[in-house]
N, C-alpha and C. Protein backbone atom coordinates (compact mmCIF):
# COMPACT_ATOMS: atom_id res chain seq x y z
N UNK A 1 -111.76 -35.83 115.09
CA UNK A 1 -112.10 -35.29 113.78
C UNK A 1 -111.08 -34.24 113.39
N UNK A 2 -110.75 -34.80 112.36
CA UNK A 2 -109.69 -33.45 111.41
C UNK A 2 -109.81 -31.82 111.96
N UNK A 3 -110.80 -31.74 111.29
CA UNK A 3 -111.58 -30.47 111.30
C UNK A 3 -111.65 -29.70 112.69
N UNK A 4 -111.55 -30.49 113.85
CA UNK A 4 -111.46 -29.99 115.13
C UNK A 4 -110.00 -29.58 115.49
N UNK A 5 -109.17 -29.83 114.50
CA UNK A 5 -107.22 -29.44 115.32
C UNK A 5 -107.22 -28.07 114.75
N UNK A 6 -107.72 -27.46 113.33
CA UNK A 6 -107.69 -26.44 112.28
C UNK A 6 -108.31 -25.66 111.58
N UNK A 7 -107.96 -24.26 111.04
CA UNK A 7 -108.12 -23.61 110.69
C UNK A 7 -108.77 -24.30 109.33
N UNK A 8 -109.90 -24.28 108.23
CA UNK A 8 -109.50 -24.95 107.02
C UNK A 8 -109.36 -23.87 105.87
N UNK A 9 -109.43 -22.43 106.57
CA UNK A 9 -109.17 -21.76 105.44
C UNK A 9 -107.54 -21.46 105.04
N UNK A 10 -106.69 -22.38 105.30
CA UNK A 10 -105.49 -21.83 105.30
C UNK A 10 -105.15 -22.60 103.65
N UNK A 11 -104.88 -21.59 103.05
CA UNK A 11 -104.19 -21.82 101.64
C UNK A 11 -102.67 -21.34 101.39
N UNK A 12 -101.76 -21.48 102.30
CA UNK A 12 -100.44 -21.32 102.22
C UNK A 12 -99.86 -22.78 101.40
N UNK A 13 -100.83 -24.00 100.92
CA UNK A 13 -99.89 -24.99 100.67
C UNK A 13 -99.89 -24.95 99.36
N UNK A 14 -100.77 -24.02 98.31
CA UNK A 14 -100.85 -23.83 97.40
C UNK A 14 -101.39 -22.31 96.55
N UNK A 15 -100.84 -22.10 95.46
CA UNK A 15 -100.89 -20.52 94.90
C UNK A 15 -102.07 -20.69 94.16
N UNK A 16 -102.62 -19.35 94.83
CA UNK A 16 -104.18 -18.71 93.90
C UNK A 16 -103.95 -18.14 93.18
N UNK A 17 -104.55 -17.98 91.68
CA UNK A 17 -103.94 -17.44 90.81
C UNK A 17 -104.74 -15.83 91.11
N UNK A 18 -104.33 -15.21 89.98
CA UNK A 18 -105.33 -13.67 90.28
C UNK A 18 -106.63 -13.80 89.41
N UNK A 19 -107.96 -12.97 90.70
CA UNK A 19 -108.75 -12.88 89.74
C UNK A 19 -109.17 -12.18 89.04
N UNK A 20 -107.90 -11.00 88.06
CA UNK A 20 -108.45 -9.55 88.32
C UNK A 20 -108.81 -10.32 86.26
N UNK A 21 -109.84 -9.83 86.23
CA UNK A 21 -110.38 -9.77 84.84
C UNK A 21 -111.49 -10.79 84.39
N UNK A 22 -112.01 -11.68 85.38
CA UNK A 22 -112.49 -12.44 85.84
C UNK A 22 -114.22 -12.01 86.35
N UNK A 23 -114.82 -12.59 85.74
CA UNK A 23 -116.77 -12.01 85.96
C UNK A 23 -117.25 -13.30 87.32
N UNK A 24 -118.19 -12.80 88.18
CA UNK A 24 -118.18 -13.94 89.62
C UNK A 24 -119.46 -13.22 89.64
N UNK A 25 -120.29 -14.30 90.20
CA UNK A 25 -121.56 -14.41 91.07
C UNK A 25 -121.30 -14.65 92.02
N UNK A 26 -122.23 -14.16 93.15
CA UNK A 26 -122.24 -14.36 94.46
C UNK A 26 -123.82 -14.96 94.86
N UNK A 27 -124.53 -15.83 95.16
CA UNK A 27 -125.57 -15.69 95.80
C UNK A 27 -125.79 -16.00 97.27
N UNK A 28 -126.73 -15.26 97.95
CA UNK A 28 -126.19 -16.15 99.59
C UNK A 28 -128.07 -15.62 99.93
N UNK A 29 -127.84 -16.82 100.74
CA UNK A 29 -128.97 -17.63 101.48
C UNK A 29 -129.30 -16.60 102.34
N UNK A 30 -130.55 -15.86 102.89
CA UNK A 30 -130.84 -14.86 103.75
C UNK A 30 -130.83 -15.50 105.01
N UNK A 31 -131.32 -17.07 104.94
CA UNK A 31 -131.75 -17.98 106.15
C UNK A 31 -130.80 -18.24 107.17
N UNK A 32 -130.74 -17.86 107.95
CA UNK A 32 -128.80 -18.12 108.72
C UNK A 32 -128.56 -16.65 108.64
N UNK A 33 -128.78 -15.51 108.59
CA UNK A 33 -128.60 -14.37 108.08
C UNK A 33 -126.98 -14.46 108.92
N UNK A 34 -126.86 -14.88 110.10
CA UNK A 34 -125.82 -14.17 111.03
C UNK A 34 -125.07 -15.43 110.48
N UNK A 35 -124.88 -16.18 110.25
CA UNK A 35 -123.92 -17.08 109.32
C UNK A 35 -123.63 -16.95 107.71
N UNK A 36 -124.63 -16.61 106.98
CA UNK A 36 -124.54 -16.64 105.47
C UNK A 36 -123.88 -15.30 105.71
N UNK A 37 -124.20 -13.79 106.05
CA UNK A 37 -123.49 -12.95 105.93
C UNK A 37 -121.75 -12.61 106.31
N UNK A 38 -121.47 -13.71 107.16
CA UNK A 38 -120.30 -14.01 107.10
C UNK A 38 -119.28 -14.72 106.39
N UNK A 39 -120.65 -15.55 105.24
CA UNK A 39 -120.01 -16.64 104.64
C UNK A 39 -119.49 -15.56 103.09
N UNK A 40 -120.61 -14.59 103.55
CA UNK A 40 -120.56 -13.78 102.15
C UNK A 40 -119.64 -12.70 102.17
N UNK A 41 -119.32 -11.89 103.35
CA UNK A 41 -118.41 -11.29 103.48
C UNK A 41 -117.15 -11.71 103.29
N UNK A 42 -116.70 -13.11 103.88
CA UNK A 42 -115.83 -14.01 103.44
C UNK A 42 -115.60 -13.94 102.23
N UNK A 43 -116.17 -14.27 101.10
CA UNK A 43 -115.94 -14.53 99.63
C UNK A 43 -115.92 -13.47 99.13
N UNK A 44 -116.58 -12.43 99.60
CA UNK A 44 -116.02 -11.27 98.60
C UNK A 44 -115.48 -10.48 98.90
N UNK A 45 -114.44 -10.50 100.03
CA UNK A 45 -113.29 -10.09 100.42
C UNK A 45 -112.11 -10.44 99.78
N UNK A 46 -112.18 -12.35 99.40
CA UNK A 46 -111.20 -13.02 99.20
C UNK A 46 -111.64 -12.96 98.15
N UNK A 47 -112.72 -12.27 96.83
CA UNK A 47 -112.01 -12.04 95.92
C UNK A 47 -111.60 -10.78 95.56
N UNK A 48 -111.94 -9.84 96.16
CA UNK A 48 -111.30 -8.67 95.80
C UNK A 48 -109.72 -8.83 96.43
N UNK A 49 -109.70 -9.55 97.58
CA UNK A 49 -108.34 -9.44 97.85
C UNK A 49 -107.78 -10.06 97.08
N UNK A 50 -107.78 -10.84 95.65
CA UNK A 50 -107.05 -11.65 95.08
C UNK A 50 -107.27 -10.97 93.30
N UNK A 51 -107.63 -10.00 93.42
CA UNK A 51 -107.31 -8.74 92.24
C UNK A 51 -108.74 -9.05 91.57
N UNK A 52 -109.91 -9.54 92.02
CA UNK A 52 -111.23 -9.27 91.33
C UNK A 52 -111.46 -7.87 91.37
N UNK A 53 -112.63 -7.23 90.43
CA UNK A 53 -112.74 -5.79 90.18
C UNK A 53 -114.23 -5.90 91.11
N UNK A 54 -114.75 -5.16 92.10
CA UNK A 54 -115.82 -4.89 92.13
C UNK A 54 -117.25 -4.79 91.73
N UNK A 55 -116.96 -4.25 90.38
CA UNK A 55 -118.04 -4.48 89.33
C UNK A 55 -118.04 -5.59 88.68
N UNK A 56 -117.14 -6.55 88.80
CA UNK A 56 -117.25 -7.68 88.26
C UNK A 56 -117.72 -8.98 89.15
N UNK A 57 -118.58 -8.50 90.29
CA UNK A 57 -119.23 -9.17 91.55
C UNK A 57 -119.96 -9.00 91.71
N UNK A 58 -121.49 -9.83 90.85
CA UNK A 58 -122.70 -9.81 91.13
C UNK A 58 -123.75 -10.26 92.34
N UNK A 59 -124.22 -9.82 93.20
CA UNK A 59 -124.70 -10.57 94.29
C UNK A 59 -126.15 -10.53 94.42
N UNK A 60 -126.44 -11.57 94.56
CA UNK A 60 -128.20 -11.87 94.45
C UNK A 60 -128.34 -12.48 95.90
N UNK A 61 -129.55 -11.83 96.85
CA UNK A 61 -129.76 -12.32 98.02
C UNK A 61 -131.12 -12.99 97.82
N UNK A 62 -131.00 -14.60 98.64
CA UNK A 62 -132.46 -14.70 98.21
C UNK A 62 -132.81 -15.82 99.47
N UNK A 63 -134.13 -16.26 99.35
CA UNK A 63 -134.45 -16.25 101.01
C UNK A 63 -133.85 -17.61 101.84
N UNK A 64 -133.97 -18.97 100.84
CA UNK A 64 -133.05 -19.58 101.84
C UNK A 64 -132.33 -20.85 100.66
N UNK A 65 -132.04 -21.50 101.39
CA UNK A 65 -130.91 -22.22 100.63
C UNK A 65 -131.13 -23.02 99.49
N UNK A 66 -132.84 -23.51 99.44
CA UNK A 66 -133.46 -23.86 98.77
C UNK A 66 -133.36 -22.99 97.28
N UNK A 67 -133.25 -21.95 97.38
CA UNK A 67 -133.87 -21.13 96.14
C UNK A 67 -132.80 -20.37 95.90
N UNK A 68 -131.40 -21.00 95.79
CA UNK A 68 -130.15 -20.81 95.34
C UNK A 68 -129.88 -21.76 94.05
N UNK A 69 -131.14 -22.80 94.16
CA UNK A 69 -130.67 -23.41 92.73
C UNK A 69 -131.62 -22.87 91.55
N UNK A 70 -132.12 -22.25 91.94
CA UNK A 70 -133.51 -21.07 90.80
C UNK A 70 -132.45 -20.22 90.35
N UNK A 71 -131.63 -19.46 91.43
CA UNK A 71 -131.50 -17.96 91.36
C UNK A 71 -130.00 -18.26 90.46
N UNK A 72 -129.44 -19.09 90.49
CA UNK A 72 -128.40 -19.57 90.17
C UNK A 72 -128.37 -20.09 88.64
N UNK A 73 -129.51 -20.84 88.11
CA UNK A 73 -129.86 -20.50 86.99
C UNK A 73 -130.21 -19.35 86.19
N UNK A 74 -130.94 -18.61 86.97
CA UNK A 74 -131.57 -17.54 86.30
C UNK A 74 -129.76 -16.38 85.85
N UNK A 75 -129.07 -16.44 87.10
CA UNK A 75 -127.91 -15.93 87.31
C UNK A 75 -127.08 -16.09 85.92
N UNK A 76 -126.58 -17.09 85.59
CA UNK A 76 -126.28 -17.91 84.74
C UNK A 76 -126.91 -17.62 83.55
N UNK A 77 -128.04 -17.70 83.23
CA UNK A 77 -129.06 -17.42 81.91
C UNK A 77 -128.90 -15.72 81.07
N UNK A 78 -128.36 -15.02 82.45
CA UNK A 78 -128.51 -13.86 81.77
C UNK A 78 -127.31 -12.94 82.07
N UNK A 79 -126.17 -13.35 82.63
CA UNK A 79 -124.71 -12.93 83.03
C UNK A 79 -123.83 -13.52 82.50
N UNK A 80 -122.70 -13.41 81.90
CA UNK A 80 -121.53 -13.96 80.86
C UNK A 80 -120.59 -13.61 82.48
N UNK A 81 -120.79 -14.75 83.60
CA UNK A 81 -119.75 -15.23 84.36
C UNK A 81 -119.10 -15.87 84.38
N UNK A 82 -117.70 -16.34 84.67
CA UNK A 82 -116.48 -17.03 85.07
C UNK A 82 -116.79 -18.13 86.03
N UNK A 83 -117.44 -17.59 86.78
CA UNK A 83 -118.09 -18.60 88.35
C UNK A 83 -119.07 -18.28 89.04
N UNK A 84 -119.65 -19.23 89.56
CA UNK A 84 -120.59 -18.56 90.24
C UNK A 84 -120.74 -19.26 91.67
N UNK A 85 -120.64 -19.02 92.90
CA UNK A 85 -120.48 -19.25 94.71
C UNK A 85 -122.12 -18.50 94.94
N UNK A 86 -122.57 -20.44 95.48
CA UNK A 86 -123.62 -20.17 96.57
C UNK A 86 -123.52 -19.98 97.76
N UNK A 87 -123.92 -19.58 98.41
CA UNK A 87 -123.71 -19.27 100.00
C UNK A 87 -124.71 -19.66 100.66
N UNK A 88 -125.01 -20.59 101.49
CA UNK A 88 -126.56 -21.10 102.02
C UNK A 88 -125.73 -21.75 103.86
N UNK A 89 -126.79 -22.22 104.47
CA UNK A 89 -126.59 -22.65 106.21
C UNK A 89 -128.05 -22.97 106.33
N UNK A 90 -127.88 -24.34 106.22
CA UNK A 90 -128.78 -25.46 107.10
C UNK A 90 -128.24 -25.71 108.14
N UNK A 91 -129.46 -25.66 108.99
CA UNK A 91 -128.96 -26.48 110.34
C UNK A 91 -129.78 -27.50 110.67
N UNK A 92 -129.20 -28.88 111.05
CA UNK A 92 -130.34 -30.06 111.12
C UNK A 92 -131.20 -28.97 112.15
N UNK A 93 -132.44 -29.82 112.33
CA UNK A 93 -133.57 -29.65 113.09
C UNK A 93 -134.15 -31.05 113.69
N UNK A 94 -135.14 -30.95 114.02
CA UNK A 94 -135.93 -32.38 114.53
C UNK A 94 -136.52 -33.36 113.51
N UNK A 95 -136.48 -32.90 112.32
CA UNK A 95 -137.36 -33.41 111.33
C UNK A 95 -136.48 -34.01 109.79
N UNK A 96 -136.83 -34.48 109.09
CA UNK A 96 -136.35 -35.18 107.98
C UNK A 96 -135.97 -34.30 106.85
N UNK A 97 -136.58 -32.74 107.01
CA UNK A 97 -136.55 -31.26 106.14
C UNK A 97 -134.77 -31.20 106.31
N UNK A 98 -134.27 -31.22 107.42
CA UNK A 98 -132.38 -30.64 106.77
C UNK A 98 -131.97 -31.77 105.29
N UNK A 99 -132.36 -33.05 105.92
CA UNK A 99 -132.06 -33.99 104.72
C UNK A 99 -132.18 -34.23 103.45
N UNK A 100 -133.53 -33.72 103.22
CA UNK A 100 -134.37 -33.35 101.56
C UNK A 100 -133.94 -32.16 101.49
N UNK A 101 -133.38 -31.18 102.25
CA UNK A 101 -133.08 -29.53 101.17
C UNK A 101 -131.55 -29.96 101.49
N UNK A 102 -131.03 -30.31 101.91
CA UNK A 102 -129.38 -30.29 101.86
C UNK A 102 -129.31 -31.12 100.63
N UNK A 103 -130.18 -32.40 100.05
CA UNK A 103 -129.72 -33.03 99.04
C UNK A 103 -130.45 -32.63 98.00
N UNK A 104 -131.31 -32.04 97.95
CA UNK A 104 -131.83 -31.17 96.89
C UNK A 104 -130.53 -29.87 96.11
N UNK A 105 -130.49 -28.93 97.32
CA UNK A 105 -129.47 -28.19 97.40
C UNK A 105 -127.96 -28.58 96.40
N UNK A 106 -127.55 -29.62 97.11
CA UNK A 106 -125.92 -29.80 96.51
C UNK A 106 -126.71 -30.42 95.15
N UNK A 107 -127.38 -31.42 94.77
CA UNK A 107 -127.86 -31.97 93.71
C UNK A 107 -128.09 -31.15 92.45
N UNK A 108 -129.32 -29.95 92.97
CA UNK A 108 -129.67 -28.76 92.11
C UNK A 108 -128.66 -27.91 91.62
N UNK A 109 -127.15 -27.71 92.65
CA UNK A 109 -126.15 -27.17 92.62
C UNK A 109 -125.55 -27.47 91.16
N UNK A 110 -124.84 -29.00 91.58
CA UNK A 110 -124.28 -29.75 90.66
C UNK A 110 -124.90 -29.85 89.04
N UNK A 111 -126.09 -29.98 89.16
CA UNK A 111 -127.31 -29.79 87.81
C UNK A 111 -127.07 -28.52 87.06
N UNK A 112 -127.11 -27.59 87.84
CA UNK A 112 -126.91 -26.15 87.36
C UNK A 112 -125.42 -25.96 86.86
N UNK A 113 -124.92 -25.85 87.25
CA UNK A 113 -123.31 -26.33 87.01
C UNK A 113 -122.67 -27.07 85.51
N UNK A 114 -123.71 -28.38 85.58
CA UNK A 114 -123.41 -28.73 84.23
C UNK A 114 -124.71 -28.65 82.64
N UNK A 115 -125.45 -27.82 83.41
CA UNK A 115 -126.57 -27.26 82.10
C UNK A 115 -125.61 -26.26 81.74
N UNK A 116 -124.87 -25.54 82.71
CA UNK A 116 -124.58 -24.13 81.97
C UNK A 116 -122.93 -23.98 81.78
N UNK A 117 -122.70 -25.21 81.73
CA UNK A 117 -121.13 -25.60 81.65
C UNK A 117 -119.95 -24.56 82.29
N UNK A 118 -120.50 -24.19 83.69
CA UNK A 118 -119.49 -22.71 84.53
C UNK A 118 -119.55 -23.41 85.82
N UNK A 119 -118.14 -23.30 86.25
CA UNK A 119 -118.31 -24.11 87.85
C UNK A 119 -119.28 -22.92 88.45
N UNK A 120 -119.77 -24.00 89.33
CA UNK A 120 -121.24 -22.99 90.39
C UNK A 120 -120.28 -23.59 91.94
N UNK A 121 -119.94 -23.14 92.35
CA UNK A 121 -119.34 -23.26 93.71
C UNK A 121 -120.42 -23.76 95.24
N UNK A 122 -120.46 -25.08 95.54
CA UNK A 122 -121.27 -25.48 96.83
C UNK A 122 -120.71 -25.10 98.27
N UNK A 123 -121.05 -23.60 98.94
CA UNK A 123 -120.59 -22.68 99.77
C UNK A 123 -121.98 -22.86 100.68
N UNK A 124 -122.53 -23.91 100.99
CA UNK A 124 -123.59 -24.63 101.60
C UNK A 124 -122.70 -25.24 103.34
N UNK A 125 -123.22 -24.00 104.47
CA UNK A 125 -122.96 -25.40 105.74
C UNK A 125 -124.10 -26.08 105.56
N UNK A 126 -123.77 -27.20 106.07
CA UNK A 126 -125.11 -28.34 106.66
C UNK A 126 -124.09 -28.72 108.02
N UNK A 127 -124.90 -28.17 109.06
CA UNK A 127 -124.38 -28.34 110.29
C UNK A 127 -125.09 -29.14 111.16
N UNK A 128 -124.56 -29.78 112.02
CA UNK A 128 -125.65 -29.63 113.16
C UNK A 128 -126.36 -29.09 114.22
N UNK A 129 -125.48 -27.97 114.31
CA UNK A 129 -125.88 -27.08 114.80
C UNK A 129 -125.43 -25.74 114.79
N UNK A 130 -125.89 -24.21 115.52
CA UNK A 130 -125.72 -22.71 115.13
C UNK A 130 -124.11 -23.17 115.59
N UNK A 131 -123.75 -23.26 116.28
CA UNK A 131 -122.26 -23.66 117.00
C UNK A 131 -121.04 -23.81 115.97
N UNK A 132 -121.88 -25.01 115.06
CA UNK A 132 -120.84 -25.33 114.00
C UNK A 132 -120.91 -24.61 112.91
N UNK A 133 -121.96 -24.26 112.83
CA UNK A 133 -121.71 -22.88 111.36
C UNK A 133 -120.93 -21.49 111.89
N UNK A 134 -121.28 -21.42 112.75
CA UNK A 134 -120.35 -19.94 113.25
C UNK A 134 -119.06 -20.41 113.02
N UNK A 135 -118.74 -21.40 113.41
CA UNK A 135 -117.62 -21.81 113.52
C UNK A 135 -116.62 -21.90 112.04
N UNK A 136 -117.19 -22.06 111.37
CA UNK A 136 -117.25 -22.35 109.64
C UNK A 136 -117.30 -20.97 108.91
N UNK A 137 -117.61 -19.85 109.86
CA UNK A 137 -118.02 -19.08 109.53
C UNK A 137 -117.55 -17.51 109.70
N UNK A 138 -116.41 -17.82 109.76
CA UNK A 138 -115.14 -17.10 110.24
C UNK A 138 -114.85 -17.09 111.50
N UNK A 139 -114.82 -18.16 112.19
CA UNK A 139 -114.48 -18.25 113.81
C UNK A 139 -113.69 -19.45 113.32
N UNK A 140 -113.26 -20.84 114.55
CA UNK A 140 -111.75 -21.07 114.85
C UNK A 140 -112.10 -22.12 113.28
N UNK A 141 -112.98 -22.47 112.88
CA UNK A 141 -112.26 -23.20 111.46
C UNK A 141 -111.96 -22.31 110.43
N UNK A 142 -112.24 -21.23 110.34
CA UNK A 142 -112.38 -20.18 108.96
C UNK A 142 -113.35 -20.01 108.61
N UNK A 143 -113.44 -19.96 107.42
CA UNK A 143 -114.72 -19.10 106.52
C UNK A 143 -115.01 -20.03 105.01
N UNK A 144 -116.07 -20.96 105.14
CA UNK A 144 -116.27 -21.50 104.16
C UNK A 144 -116.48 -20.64 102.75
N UNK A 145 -116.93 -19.37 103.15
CA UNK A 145 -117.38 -18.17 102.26
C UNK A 145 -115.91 -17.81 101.29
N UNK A 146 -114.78 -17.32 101.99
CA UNK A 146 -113.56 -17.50 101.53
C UNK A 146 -113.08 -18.86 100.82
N UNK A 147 -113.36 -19.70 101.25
CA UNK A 147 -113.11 -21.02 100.72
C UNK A 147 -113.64 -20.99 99.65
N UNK A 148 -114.81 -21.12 99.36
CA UNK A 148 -115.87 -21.12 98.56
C UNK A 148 -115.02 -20.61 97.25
N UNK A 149 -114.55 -18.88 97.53
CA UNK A 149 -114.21 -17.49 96.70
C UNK A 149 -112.83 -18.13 96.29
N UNK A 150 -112.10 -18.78 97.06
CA UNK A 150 -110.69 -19.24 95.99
C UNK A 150 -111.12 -20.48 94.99
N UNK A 151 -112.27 -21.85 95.20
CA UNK A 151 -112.41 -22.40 95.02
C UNK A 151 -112.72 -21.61 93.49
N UNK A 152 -113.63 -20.95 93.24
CA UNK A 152 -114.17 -19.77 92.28
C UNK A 152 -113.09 -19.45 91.35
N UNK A 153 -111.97 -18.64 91.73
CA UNK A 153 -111.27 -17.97 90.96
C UNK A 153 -110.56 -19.30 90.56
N UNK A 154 -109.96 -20.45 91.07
CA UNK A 154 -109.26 -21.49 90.84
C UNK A 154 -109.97 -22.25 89.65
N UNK A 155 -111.28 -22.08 89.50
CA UNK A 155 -112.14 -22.80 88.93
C UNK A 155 -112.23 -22.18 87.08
N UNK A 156 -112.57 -20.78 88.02
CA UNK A 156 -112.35 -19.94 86.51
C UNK A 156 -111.40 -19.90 85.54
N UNK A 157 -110.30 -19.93 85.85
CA UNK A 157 -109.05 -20.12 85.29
C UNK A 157 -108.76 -21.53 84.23
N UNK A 158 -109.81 -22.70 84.70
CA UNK A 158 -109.38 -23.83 83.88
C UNK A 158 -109.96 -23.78 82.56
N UNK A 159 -110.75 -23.01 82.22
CA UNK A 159 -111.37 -23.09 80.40
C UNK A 159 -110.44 -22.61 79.61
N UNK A 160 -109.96 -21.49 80.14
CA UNK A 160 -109.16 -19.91 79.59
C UNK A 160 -107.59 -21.12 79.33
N UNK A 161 -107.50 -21.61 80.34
CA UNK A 161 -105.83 -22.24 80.25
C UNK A 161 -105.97 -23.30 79.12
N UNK A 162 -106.83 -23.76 79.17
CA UNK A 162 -106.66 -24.98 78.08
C UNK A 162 -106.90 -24.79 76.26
N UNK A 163 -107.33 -22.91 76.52
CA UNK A 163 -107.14 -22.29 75.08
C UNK A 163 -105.71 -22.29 74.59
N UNK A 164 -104.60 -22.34 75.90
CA UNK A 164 -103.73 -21.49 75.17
C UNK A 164 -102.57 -22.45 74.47
């Protein structure tokens, strides 16, 4: 598997633009706490490190990955954002539950996304296990959370460009 030789947060093969002027949501999943908080530290590192303003980084914590597609609307309904990055970590279990909220999840994602015409960023592990989200999670693959946060600013940038 790919994913087992590398790092995947490495963006040296292509330029991020800046996000300094730029409005961002953050929401992240409480569930996974010791994974989502890494996923979240991740992303809003990588956007302040990429010239976002602080105050222009809203973050809503809410309890699990499920109820990132509520909060994400509501987010949306009442914030004039650029983007908006979920942050959530499923981990299969014994039961048929990872399958119905992981496809609920990206589905509700995608839905939200195009009611409110603003990329919503899917910063969702679905792992199989704690092993592979750590791993995802700023250990030897990177930080989907970072990923997530360039995916964001990259995203924001395409309405604004096609004004000019």
């Amino acid at each position: 598997m790919a994913t087992n030789l590398k790092s995947l947060s490495d963006f040296s093969h292509m330029e991020v633009p800046s996000a300094k002027g730029y409005k961002f949501g953050i929401i992240v999943s409480q569930w996974n706490a010791q994974v989502t908080g890494a996923l979240y530290e991740g992303a809003y590192l990588a956007l302040v490190k990429h010239g976002a303003d602080e105050e222009n980084i809203h973050t809503i914590k809410v309890p699990g990955s499920f109820e990132l597609i509520s909060a994400a609307d509501i987010l949306l309904a009442n914030k004039n954002l650029d983007a908006l990055i979920c942050l959530g970590c499923v981990i299969q279990g014994e039961t048929p539950h990872f399958t119905f909220i992981c496809d609920a999840v990206a589905h509700g994602i995608a839905n939200v996304s195009i009611k409110h015409n603003k990329p919503v960023i899917f910063g969702v592990l679905t792992t199989d296990n704690l092993q592979q989200a750590l791993d995802r999670a700023g250990g030897k693959h990177g930080n989907k959370g970072e990923e997530a946060a360039v995916t964001a600013i990259v995203m924001a940038g395409i309405k604004p460009s096609l004004n000019q």
